[in-house]
PDB file of N, CA and C in Angstrom:
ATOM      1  N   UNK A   1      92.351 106.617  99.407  1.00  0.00           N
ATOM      2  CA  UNK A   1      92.554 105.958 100.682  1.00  0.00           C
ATOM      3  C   UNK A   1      93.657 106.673 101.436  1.00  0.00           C
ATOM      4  N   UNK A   2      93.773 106.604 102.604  1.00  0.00           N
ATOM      5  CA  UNK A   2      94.839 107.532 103.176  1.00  0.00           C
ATOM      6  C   UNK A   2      94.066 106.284 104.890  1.00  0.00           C
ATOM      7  N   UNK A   3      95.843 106.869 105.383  1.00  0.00           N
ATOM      8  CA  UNK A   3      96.742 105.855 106.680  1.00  0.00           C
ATOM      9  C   UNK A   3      96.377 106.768 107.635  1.00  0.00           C
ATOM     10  N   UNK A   4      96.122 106.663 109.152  1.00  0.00           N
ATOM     11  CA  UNK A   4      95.996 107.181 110.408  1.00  0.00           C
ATOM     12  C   UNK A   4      96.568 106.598 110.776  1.00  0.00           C
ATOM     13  N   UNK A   5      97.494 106.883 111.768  1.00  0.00           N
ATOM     14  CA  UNK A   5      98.305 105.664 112.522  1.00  0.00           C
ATOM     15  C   UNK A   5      98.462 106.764 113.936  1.00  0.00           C
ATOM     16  N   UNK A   6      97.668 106.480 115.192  1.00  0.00           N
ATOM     17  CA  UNK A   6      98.111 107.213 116.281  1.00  0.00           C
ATOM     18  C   UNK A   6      99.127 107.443 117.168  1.00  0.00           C
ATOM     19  N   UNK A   7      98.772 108.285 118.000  1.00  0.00           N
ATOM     20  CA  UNK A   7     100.983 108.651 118.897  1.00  0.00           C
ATOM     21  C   UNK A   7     100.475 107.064 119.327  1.00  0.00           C
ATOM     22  N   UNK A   8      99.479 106.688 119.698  1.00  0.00           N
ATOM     23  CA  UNK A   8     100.062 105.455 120.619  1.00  0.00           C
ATOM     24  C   UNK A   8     100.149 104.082 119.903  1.00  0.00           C
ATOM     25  N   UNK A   9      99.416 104.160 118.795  1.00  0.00           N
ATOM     26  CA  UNK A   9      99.849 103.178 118.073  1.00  0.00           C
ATOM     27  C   UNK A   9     101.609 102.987 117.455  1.00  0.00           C
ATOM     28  N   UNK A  10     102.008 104.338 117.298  1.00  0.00           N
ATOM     29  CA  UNK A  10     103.511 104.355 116.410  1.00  0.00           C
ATOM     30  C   UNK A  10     104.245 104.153 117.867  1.00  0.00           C
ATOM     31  N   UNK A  11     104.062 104.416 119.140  1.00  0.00           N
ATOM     32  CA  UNK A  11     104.766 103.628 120.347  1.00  0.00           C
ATOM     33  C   UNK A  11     104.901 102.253 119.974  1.00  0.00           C
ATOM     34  N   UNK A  12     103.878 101.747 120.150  1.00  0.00           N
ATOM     35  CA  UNK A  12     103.604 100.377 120.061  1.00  0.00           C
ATOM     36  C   UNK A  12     104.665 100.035 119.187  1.00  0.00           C
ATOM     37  N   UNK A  13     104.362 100.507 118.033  1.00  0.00           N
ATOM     38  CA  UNK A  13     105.741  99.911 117.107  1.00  0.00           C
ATOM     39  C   UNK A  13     106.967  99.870 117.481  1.00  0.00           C
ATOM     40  N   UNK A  14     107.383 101.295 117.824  1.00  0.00           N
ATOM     41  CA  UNK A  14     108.829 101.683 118.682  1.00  0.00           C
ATOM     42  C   UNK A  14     109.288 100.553 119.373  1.00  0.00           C
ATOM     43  N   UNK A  15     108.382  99.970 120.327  1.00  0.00           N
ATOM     44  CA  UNK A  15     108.226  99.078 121.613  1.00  0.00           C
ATOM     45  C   UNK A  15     108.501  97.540 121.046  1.00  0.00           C
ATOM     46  N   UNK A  16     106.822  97.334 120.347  1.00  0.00           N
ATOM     47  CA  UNK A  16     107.213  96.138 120.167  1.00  0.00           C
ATOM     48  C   UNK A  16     108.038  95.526 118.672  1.00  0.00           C
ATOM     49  N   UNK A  17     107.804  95.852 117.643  1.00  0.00           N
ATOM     50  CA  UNK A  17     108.919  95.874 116.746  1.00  0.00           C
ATOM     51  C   UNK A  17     110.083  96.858 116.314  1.00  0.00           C
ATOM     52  N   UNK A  18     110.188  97.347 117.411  1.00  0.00           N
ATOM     53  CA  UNK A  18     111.778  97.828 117.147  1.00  0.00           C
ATOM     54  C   UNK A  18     111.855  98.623 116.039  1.00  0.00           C
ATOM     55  N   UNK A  19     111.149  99.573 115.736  1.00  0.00           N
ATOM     56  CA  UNK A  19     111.039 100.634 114.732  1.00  0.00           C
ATOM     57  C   UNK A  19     112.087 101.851 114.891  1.00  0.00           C
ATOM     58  N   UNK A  20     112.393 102.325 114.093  1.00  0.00           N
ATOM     59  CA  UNK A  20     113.453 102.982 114.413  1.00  0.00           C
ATOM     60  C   UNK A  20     113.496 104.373 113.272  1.00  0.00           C
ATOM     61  N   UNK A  21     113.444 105.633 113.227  1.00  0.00           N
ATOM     62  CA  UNK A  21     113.173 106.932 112.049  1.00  0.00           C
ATOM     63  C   UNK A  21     113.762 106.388 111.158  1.00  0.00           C
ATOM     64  N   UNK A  22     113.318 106.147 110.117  1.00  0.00           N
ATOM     65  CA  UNK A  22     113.776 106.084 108.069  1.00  0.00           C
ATOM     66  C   UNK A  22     113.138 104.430 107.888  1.00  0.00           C
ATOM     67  N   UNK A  23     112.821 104.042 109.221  1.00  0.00           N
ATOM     68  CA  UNK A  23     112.148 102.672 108.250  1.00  0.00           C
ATOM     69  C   UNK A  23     110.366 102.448 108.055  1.00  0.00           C
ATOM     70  N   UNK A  24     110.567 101.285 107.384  1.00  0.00           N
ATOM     71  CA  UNK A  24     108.831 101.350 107.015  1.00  0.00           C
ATOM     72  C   UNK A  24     108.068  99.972 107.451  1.00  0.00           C
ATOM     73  N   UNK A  25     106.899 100.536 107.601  1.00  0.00           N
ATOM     74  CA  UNK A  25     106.004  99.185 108.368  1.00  0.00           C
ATOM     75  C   UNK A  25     104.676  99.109 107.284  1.00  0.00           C
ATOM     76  N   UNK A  26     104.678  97.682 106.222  1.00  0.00           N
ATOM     77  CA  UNK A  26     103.958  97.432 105.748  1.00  0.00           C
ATOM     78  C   UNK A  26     102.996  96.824 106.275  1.00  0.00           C
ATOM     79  N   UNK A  27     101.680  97.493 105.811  1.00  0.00           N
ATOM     80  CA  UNK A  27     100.252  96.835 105.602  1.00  0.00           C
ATOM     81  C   UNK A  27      99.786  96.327 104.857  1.00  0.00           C
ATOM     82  N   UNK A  28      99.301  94.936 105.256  1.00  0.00           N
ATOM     83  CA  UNK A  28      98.959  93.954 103.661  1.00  0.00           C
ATOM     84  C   UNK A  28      98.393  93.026 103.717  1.00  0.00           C
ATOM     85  N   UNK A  29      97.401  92.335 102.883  1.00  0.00           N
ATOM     86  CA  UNK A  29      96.211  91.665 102.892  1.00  0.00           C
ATOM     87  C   UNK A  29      96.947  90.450 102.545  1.00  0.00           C
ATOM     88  N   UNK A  30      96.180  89.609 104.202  1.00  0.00           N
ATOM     89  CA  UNK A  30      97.170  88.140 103.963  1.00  0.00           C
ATOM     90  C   UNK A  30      95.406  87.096 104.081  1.00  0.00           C
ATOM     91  N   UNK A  31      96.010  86.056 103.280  1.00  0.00           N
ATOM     92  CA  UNK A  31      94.824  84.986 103.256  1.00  0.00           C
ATOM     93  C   UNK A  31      94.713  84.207 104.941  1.00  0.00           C
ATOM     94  N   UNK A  32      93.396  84.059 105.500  1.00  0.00           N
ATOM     95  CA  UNK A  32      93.233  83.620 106.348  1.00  0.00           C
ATOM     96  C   UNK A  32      93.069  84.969 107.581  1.00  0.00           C
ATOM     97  N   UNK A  33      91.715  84.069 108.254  1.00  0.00           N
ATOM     98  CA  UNK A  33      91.105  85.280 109.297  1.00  0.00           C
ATOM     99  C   UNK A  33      89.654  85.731 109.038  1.00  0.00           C
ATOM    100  N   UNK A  34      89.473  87.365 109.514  1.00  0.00           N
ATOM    101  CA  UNK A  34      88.434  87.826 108.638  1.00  0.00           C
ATOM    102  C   UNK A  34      88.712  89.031 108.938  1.00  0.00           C
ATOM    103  N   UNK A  35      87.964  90.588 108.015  1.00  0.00           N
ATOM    104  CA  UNK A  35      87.713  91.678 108.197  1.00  0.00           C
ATOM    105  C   UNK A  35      86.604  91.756 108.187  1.00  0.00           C
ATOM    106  N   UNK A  36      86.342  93.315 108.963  1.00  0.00           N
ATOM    107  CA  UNK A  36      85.255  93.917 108.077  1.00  0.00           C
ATOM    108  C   UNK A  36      84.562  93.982 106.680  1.00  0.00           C
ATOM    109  N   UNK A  37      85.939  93.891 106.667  1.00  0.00           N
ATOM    110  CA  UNK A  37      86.274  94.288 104.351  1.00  0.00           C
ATOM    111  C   UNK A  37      86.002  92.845 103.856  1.00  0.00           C
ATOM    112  N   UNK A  38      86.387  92.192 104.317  1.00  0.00           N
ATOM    113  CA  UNK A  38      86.745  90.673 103.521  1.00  0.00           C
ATOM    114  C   UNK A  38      86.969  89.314 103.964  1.00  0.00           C
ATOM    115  N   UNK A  39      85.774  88.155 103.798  1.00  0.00           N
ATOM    116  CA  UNK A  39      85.514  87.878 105.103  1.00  0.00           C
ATOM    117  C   UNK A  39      86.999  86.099 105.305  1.00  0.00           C
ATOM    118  N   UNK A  40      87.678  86.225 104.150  1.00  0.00           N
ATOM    119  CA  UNK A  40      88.577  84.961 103.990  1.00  0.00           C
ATOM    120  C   UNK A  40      90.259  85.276 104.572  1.00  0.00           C
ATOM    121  N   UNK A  41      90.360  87.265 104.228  1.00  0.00           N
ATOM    122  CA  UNK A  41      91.131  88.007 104.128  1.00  0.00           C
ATOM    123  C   UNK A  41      91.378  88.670 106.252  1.00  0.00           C
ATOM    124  N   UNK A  42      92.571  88.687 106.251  1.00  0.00           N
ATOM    125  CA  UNK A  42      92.837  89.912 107.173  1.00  0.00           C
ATOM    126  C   UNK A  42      94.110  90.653 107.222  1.00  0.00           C
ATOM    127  N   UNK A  43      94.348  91.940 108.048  1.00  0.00           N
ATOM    128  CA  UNK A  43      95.315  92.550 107.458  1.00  0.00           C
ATOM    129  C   UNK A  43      96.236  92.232 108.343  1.00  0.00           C
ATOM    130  N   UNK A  44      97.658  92.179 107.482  1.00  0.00           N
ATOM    131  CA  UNK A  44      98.935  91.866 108.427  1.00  0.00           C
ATOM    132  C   UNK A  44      99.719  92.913 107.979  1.00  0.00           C
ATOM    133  N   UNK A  45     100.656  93.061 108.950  1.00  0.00           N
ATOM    134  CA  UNK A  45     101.578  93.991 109.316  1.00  0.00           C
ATOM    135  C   UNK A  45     103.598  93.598 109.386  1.00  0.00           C
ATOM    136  N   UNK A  46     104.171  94.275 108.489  1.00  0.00           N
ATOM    137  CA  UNK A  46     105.047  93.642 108.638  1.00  0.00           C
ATOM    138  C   UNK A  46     106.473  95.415 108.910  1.00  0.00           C
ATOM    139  N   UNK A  47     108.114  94.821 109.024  1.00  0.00           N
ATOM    140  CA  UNK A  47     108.447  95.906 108.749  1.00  0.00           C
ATOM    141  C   UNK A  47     109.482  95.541 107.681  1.00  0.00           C
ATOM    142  N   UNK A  48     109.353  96.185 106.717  1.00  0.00           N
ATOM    143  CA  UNK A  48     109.961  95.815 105.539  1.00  0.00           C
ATOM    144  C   UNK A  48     109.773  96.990 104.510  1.00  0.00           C
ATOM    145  N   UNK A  49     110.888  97.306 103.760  1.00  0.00           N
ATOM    146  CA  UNK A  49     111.075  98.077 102.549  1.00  0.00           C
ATOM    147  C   UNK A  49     109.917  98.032 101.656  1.00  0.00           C
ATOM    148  N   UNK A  50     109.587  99.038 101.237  1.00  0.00           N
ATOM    149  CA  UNK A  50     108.193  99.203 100.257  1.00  0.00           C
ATOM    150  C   UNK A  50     108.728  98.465  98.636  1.00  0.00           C
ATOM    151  N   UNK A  51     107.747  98.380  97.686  1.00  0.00           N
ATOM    152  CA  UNK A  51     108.177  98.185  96.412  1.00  0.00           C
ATOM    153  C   UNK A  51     107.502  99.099  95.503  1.00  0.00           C
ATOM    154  N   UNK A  52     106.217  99.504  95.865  1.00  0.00           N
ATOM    155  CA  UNK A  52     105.533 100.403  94.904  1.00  0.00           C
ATOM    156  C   UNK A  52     103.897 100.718  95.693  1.00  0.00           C
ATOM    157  N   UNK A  53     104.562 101.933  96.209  1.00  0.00           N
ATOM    158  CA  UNK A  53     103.291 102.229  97.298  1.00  0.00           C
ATOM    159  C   UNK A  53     102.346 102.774  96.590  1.00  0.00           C
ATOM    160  N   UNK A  54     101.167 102.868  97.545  1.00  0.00           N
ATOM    161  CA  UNK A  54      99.982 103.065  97.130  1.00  0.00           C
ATOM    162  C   UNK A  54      99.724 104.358  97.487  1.00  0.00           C
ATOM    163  N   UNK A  55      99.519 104.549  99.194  1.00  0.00           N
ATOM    164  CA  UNK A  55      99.384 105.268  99.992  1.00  0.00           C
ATOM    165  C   UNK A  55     100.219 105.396 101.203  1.00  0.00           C
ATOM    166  N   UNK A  56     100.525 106.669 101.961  1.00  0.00           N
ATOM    167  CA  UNK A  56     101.355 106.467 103.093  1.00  0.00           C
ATOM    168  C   UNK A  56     101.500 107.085 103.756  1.00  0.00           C
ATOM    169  N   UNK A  57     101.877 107.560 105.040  1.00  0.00           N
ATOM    170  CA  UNK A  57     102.063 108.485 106.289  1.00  0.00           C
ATOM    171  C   UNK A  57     103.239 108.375 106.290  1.00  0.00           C
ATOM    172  N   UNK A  58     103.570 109.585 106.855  1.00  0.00           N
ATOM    173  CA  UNK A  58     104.996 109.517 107.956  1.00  0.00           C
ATOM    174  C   UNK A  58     105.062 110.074 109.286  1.00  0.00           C
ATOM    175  N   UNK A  59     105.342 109.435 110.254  1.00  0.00           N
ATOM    176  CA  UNK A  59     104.822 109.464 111.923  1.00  0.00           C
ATOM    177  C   UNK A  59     106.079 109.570 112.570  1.00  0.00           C
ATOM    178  N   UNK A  60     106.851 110.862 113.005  1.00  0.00           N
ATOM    179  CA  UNK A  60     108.216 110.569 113.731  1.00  0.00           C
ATOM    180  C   UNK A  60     109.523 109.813 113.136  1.00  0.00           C
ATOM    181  N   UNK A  61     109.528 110.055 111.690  1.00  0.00           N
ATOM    182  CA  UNK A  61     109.916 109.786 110.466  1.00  0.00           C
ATOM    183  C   UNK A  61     110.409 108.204 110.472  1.00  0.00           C
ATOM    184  N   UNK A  62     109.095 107.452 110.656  1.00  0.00           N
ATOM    185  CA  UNK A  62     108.942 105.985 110.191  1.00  0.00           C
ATOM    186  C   UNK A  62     107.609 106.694 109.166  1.00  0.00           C
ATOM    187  N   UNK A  63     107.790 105.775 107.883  1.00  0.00           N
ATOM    188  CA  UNK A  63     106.927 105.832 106.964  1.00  0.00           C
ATOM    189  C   UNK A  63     105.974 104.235 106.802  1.00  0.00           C
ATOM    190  N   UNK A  64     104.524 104.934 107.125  1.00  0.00           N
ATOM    191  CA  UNK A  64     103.494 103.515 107.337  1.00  0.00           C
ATOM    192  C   UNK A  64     103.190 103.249 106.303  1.00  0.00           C
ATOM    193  N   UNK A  65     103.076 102.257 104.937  1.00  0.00           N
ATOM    194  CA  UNK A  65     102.361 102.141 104.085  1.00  0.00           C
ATOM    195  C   UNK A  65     101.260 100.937 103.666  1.00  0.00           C
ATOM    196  N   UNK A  66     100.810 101.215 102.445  1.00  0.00           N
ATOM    197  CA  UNK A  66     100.263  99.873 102.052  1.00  0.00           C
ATOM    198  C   UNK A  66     100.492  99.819 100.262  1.00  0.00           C
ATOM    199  N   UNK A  67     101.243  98.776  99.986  1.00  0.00           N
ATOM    200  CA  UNK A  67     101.738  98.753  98.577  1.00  0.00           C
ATOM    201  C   UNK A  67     100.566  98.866  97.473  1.00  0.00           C
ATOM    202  N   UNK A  68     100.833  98.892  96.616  1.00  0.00           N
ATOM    203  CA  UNK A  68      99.837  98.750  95.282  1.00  0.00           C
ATOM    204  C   UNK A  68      99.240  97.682  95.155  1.00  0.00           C
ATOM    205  N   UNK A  69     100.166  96.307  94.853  1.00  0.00           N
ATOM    206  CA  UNK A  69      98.898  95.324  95.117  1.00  0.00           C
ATOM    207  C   UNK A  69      98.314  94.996  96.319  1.00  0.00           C
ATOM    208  N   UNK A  70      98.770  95.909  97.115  1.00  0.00           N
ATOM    209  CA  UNK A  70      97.366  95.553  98.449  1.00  0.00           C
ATOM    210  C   UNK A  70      96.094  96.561  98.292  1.00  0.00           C
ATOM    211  N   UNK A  71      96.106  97.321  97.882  1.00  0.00           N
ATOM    212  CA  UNK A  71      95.351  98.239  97.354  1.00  0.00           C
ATOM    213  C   UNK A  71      93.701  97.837  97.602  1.00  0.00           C
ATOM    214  N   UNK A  72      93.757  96.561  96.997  1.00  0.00           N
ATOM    215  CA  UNK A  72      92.103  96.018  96.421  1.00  0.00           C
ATOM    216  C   UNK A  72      91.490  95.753  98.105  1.00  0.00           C
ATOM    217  N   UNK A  73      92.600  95.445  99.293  1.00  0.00           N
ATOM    218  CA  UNK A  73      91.785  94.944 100.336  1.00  0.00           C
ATOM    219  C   UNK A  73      90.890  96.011 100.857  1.00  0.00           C
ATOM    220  N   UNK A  74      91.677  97.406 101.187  1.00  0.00           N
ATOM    221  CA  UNK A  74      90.923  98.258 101.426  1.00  0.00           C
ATOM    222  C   UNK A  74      89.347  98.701 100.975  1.00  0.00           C
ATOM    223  N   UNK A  75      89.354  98.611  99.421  1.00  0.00           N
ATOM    224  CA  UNK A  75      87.965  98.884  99.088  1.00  0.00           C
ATOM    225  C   UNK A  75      87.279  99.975  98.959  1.00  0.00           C
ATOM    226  N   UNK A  76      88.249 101.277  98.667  1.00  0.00           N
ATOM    227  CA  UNK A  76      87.910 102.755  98.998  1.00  0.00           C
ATOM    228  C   UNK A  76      87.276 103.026 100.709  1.00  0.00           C
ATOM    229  N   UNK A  77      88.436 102.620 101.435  1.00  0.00           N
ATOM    230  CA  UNK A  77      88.482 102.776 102.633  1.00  0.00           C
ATOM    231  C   UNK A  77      89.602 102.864 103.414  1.00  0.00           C
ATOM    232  N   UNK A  78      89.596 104.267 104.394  1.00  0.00           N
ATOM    233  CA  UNK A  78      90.426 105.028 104.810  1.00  0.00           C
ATOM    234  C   UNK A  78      91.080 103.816 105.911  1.00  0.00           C
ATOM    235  N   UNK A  79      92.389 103.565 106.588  1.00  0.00           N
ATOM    236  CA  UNK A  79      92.554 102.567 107.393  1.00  0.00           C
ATOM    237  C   UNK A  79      92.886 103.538 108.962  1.00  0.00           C
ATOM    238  N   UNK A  80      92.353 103.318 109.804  1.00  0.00           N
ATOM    239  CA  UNK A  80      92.856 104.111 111.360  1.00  0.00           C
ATOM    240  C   UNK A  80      93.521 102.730 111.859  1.00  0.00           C
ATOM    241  N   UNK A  81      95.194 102.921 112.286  1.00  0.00           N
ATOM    242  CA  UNK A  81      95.495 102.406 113.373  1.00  0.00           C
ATOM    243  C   UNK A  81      95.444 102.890 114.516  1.00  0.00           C
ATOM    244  N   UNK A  82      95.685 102.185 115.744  1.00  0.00           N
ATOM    245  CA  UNK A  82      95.028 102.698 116.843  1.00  0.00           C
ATOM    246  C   UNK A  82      95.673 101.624 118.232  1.00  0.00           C
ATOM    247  N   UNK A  83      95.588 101.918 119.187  1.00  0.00           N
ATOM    248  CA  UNK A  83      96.298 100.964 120.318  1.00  0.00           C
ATOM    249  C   UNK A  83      95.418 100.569 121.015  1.00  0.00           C
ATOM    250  N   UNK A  84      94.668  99.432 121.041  1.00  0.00           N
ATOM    251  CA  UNK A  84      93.830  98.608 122.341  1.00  0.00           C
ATOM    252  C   UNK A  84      94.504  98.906 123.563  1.00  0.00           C
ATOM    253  N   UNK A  85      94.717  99.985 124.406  1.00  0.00           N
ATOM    254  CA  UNK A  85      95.511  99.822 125.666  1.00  0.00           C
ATOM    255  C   UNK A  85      95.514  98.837 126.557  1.00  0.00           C
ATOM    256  N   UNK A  86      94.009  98.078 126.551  1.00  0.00           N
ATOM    257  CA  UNK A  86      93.868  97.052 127.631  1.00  0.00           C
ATOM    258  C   UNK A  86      94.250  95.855 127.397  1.00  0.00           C
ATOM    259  N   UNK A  87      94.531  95.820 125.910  1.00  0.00           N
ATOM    260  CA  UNK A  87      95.454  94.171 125.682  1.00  0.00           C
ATOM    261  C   UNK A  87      96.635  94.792 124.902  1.00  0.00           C
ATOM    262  N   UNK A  88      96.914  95.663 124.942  1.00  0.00           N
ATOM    263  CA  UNK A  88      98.225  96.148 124.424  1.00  0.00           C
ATOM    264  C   UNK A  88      98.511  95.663 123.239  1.00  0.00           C
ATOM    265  N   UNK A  89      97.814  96.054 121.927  1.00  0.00           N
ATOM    266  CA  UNK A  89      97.806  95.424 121.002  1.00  0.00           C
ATOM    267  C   UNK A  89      96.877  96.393 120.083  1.00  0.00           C
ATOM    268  N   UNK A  90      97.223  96.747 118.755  1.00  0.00           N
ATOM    269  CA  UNK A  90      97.086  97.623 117.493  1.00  0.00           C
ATOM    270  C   UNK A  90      95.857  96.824 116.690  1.00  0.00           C
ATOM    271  N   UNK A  91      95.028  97.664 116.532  1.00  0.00           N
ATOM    272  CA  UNK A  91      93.664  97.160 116.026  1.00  0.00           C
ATOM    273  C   UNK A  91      93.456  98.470 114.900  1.00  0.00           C
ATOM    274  N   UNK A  92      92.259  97.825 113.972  1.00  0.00           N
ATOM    275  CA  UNK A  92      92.102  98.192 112.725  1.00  0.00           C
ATOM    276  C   UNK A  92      90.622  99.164 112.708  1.00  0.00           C
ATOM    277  N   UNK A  93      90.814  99.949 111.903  1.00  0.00           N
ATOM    278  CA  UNK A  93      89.445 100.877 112.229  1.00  0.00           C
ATOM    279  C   UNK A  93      89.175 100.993 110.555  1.00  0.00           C
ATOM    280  N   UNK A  94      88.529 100.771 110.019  1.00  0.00           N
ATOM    281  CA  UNK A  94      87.859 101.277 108.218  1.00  0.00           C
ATOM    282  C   UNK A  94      86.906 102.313 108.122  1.00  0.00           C
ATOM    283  N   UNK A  95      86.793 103.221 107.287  1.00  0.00           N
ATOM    284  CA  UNK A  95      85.922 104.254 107.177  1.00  0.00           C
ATOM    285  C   UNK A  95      85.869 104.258 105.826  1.00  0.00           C
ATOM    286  N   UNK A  96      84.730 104.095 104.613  1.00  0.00           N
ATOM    287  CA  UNK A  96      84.351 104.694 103.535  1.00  0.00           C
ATOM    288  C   UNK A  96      84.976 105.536 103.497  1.00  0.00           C
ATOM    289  N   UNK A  97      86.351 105.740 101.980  1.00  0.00           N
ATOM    290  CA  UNK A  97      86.644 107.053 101.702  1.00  0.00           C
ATOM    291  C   UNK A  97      85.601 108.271 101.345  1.00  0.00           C
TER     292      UNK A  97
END
């Protein structure tokens, strides 16, 4: 599995949570919602210190990850973040690894 995270999505972060070079923005499978992947499951986003990553990028030296036990939401699937420009708001893209 491997992270995409675009220039305009890692704005977004800059912008709206206050991201700042050396910190990290977790991805992680919270109960309630739906995915593609999982239909009880959706993914949330937080910014907080890793514990035991899985997979990860580094974008303008903020590091994006998704820990080990989040692992299973993905499903051998690659994650694209990405920026909705017209509601200004970060949406989820999955691709079969």
């Amino acid at each position: 599995m491997k992270i995409i995270v675009t220039d305009e999505a890692c704005t977004w972060f800059k912008e709206e949570m206050d991201v700042v070079s050396g910190e990290h923005i977790r991805f992680f499978a919270r109960y309630g919602g739906a995915s593609p992947l999982h239909e009880a499951f959706s993914l949330g986003v937080t910014k907080e210190e890793p514990d035991e990553i899985a997979t990860q990028v580094t974008h303008e030296g903020v590091v994006y990850y998704v820990d080990r036990h989040d692992q299973w939401f993905f499903d051998e699937h690659d994650l694209t973040v990405q920026l909705a420009e017209d509601l200004n708001e970060i949406t989820y893209a999955y691709k079969k690894s």
